[in-house]
PDB file of N, CA and C in Angstrom:
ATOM      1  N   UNK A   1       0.810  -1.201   0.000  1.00  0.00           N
ATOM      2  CA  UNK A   1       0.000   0.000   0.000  1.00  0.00           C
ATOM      3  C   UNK A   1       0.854   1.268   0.000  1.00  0.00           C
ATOM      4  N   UNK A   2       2.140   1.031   0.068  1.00  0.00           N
ATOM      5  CA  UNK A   2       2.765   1.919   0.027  1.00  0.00           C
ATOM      6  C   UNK A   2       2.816   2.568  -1.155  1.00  0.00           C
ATOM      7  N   UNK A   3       3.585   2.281  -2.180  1.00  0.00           N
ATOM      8  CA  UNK A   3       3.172   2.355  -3.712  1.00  0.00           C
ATOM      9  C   UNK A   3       1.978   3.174  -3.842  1.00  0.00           C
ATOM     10  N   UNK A   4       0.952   2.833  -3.412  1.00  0.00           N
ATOM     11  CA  UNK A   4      -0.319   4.059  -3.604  1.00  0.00           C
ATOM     12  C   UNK A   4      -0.348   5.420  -3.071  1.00  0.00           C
ATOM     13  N   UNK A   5       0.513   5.010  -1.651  1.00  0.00           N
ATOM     14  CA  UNK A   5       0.990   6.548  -1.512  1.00  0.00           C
ATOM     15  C   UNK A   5       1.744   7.363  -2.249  1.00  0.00           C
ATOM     16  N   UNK A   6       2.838   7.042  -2.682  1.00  0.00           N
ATOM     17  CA  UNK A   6       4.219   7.394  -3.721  1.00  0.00           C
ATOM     18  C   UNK A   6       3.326   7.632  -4.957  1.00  0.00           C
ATOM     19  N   UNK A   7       2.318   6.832  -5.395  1.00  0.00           N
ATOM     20  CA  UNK A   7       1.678   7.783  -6.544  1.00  0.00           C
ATOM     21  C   UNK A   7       0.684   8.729  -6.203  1.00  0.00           C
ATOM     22  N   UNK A   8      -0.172   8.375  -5.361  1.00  0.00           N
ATOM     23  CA  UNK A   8      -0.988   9.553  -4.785  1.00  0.00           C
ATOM     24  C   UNK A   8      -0.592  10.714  -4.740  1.00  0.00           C
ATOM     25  N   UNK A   9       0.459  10.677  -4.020  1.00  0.00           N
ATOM     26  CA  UNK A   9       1.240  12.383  -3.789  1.00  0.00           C
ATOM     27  C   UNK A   9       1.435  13.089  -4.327  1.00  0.00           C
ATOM     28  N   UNK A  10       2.588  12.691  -5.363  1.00  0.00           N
ATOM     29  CA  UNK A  10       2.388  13.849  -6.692  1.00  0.00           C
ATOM     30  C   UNK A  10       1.103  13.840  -7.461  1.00  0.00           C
ATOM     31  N   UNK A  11       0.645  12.529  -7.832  1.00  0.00           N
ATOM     32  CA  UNK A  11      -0.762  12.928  -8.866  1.00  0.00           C
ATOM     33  C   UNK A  11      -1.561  14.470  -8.641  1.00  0.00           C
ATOM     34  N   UNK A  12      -1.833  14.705  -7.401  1.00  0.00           N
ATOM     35  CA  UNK A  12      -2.270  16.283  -7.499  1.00  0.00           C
ATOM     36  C   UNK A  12      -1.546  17.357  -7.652  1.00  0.00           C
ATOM     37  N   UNK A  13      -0.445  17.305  -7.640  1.00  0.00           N
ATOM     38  CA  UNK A  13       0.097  17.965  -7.964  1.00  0.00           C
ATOM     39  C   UNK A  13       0.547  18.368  -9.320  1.00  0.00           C
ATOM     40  N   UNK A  14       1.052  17.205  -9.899  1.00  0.00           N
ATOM     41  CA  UNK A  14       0.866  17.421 -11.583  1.00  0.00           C
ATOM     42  C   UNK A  14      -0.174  17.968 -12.222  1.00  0.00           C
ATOM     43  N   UNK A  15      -1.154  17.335 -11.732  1.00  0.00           N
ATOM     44  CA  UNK A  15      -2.014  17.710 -12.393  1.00  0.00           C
ATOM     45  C   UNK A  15      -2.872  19.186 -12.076  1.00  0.00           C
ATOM     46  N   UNK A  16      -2.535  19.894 -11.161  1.00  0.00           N
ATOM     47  CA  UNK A  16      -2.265  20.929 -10.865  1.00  0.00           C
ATOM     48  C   UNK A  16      -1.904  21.783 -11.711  1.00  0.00           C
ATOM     49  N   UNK A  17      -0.261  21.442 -11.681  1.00  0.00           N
ATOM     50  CA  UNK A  17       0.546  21.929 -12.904  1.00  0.00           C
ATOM     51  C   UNK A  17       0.070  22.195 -14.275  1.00  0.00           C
ATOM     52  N   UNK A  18      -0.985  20.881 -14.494  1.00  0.00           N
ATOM     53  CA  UNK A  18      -0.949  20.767 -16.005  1.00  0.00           C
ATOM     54  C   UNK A  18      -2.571  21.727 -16.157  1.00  0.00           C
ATOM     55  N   UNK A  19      -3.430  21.783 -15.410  1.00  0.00           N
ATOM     56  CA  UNK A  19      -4.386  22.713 -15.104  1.00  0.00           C
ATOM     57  C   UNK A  19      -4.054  24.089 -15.298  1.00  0.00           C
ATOM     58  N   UNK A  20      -2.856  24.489 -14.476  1.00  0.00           N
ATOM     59  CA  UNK A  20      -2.228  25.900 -14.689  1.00  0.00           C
ATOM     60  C   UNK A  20      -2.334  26.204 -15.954  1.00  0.00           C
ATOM     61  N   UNK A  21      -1.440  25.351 -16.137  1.00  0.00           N
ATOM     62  CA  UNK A  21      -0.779  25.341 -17.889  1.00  0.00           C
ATOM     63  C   UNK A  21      -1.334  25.823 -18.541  1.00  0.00           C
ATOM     64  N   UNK A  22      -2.765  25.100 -18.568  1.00  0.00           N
ATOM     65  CA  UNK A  22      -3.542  24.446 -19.591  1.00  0.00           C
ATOM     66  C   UNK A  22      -4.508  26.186 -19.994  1.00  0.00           C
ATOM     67  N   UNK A  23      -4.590  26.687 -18.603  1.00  0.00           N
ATOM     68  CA  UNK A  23      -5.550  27.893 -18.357  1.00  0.00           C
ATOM     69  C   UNK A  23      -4.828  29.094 -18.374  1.00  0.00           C
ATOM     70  N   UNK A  24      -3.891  29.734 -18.011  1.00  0.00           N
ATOM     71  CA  UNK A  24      -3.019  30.831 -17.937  1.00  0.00           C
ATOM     72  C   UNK A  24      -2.033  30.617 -19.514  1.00  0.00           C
ATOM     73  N   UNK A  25      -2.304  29.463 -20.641  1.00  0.00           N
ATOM     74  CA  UNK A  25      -1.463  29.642 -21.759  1.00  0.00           C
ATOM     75  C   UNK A  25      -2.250  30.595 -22.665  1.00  0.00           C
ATOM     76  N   UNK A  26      -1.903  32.079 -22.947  1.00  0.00           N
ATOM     77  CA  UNK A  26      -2.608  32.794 -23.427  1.00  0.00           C
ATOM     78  C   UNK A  26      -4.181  33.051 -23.294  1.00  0.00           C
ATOM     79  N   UNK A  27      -4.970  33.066 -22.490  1.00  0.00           N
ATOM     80  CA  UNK A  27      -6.403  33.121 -21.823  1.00  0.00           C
ATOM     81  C   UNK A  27      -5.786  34.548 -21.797  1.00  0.00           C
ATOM     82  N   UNK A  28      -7.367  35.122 -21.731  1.00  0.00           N
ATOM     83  CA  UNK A  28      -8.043  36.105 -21.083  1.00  0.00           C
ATOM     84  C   UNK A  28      -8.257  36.103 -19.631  1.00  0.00           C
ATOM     85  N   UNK A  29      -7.570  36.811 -19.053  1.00  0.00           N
ATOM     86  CA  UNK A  29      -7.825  36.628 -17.459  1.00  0.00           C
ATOM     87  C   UNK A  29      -9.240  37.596 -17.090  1.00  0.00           C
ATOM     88  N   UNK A  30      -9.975  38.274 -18.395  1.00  0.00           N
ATOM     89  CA  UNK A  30     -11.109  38.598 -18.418  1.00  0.00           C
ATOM     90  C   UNK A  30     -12.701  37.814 -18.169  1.00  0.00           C
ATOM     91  N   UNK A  31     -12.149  36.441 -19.152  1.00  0.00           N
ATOM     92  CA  UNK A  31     -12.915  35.892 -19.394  1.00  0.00           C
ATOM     93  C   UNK A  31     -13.729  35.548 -18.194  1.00  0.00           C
ATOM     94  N   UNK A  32     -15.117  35.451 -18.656  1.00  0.00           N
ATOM     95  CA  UNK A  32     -15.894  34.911 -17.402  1.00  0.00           C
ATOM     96  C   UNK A  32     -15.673  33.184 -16.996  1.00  0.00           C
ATOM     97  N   UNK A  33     -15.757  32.635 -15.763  1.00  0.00           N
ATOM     98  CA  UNK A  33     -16.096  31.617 -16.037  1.00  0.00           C
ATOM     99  C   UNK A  33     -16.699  30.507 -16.318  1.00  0.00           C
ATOM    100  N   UNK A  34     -16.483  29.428 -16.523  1.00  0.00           N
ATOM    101  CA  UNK A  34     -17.767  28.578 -17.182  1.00  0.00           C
ATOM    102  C   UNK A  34     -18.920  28.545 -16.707  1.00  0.00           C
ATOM    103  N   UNK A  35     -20.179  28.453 -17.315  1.00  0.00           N
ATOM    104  CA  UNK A  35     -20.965  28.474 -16.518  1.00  0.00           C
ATOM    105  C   UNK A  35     -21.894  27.333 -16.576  1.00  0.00           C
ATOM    106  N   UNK A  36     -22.544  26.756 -15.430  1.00  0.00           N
ATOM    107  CA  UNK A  36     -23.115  25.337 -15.799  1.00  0.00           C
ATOM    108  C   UNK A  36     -24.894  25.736 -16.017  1.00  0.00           C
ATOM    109  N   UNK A  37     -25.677  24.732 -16.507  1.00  0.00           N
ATOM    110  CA  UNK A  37     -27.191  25.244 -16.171  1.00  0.00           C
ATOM    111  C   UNK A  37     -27.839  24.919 -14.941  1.00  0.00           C
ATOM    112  N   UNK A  38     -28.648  25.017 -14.841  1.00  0.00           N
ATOM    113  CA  UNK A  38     -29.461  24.741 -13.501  1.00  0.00           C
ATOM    114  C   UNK A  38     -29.692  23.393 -13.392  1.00  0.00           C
ATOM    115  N   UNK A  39     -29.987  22.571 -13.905  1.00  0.00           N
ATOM    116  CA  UNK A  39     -30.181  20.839 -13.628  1.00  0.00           C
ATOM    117  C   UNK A  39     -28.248  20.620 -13.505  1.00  0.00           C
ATOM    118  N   UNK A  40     -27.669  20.821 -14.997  1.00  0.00           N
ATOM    119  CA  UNK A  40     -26.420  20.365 -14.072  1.00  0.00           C
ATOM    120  C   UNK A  40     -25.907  20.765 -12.990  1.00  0.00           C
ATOM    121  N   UNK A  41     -26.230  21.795 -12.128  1.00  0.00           N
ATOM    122  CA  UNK A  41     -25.915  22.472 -11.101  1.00  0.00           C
ATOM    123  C   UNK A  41     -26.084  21.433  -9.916  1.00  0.00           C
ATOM    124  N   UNK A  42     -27.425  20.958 -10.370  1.00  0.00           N
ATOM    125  CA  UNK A  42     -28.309  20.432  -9.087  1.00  0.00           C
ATOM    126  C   UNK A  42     -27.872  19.450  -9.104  1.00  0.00           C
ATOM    127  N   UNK A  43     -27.532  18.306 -10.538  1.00  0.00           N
ATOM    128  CA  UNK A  43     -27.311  16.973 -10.207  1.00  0.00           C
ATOM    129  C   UNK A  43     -25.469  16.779  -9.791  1.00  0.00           C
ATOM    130  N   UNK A  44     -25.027  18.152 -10.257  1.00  0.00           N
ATOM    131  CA  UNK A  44     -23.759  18.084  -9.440  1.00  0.00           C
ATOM    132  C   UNK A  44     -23.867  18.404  -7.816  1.00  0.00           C
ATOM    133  N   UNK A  45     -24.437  18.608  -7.279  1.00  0.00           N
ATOM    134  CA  UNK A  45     -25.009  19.370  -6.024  1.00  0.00           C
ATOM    135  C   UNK A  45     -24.994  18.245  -5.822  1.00  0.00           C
ATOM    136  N   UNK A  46     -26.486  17.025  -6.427  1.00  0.00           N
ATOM    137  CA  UNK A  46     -26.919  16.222  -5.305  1.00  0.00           C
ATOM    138  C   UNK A  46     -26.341  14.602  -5.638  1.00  0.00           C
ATOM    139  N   UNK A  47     -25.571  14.664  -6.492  1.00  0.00           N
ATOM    140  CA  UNK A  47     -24.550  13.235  -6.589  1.00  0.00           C
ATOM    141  C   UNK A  47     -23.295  13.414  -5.362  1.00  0.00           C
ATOM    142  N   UNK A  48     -22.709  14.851  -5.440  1.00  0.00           N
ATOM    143  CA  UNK A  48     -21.855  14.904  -4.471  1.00  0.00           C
ATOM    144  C   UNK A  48     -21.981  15.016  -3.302  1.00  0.00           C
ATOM    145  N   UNK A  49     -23.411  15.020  -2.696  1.00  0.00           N
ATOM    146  CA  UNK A  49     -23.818  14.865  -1.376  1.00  0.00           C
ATOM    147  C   UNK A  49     -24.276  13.229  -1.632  1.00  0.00           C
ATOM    148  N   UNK A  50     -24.461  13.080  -2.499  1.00  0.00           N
ATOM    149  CA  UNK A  50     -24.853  11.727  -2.238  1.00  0.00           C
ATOM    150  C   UNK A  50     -23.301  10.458  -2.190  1.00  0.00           C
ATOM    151  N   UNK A  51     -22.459  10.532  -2.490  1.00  0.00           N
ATOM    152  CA  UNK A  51     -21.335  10.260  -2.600  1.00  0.00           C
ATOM    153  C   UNK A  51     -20.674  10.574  -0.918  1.00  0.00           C
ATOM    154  N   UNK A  52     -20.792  11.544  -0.554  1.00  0.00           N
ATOM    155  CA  UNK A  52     -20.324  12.188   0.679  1.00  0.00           C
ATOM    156  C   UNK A  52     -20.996  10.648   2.082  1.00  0.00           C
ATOM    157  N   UNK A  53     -22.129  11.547   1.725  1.00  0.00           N
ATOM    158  CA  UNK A  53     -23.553  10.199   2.573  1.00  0.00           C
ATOM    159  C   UNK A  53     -23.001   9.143   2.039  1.00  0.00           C
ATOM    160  N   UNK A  54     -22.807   8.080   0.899  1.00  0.00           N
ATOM    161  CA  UNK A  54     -22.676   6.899   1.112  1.00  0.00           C
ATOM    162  C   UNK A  54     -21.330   6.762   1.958  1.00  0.00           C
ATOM    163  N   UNK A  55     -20.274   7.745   1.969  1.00  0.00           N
ATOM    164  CA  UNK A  55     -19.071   7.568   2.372  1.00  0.00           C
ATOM    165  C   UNK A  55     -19.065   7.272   3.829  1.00  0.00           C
ATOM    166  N   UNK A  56     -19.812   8.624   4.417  1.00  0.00           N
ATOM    167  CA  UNK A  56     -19.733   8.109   5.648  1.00  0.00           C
ATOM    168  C   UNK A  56     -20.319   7.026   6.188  1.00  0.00           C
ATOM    169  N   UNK A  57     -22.062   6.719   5.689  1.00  0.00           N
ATOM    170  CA  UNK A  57     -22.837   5.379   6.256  1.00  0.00           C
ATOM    171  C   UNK A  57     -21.636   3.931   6.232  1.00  0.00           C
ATOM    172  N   UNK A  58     -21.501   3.930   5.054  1.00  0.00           N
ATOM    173  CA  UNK A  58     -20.273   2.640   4.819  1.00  0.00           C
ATOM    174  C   UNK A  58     -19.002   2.560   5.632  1.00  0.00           C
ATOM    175  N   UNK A  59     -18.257   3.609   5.881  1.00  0.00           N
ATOM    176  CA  UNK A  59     -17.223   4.099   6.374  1.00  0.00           C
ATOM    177  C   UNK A  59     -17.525   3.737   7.567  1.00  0.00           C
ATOM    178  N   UNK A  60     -18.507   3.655   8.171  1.00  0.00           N
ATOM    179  CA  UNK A  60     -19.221   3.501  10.090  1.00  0.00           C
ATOM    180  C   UNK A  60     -19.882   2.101  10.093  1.00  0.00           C
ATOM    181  N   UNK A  61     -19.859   1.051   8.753  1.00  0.00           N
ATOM    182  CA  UNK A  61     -20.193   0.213   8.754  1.00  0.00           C
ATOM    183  C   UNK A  61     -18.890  -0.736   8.447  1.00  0.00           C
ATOM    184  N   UNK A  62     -17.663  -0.325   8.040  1.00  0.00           N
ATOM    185  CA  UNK A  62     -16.614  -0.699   7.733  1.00  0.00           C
ATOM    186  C   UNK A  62     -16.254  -1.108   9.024  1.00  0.00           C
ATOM    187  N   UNK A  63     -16.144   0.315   9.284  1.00  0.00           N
ATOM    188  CA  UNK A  63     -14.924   0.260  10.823  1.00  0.00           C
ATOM    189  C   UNK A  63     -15.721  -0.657  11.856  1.00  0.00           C
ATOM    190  N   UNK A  64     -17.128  -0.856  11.617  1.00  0.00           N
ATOM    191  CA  UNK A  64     -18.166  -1.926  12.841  1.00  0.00           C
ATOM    192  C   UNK A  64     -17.453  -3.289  12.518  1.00  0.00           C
ATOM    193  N   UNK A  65     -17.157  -3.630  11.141  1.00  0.00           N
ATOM    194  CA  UNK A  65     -17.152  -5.218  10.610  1.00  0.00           C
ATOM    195  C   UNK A  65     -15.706  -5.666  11.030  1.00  0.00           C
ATOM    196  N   UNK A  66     -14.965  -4.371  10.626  1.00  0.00           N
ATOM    197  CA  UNK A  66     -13.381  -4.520  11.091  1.00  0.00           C
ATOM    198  C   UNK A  66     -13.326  -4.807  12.489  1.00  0.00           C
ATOM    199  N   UNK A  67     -13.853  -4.149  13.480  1.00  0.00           N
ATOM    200  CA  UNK A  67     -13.887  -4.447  14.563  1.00  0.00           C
ATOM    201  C   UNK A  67     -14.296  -5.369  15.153  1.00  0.00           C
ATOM    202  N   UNK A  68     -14.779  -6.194  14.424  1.00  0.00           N
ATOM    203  CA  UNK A  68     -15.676  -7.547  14.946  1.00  0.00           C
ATOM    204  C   UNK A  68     -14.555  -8.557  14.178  1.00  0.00           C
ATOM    205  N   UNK A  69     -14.649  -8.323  13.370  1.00  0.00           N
ATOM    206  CA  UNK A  69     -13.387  -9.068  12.454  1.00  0.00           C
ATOM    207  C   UNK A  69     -12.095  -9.363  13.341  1.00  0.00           C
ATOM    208  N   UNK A  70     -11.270  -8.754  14.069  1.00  0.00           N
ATOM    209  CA  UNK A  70     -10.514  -8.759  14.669  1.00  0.00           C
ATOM    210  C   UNK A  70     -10.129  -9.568  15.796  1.00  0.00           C
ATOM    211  N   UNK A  71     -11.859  -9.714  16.100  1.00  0.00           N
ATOM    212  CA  UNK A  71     -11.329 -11.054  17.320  1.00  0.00           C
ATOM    213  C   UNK A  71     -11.551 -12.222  17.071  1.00  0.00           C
ATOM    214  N   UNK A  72     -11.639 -12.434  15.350  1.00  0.00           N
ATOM    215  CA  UNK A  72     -11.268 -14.012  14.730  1.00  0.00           C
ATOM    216  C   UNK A  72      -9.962 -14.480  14.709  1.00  0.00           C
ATOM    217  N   UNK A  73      -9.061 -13.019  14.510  1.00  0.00           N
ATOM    218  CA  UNK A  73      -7.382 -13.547  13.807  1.00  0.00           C
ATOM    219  C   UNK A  73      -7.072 -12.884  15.117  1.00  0.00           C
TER     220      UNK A  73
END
């Protein structure tokens, strides 16, 4: 699991980098920014709360099973 750390770490960061890049290479620092409509607004709104919520319910159901798990081995 280590390995996942060693790539984890930089991955945001590059890609960071390459975001910069990608936006400050001759742009208009005028320009407005993107703008989404109202349904995509919402279903970005309510997938990422919904994502959030499954994280934690599971996450509190993880750490229950792990803990029970433990006094097999």
């Amino acid at each position: 699991m280590i390995w996942l750390a060693i790539v984890g770490i930089p991955n945001p960061i590059v890609g960071l980098d390459i975001l910069y890049r990608y936006r400050m290479a001759g742009e208009n620092e005028e320009a407005p920014p993107i703008l989404l409509s109202r349904p995509y607004a919402i279903a970005l709104a309510v997938l990422s709360f919904a994502i959030l919520f499954i994280d934690v319910i599971f996450g509190h159901w993880f750490n229950i099973v792990c803990s029970a798990a433990q006094g097999l081995f």
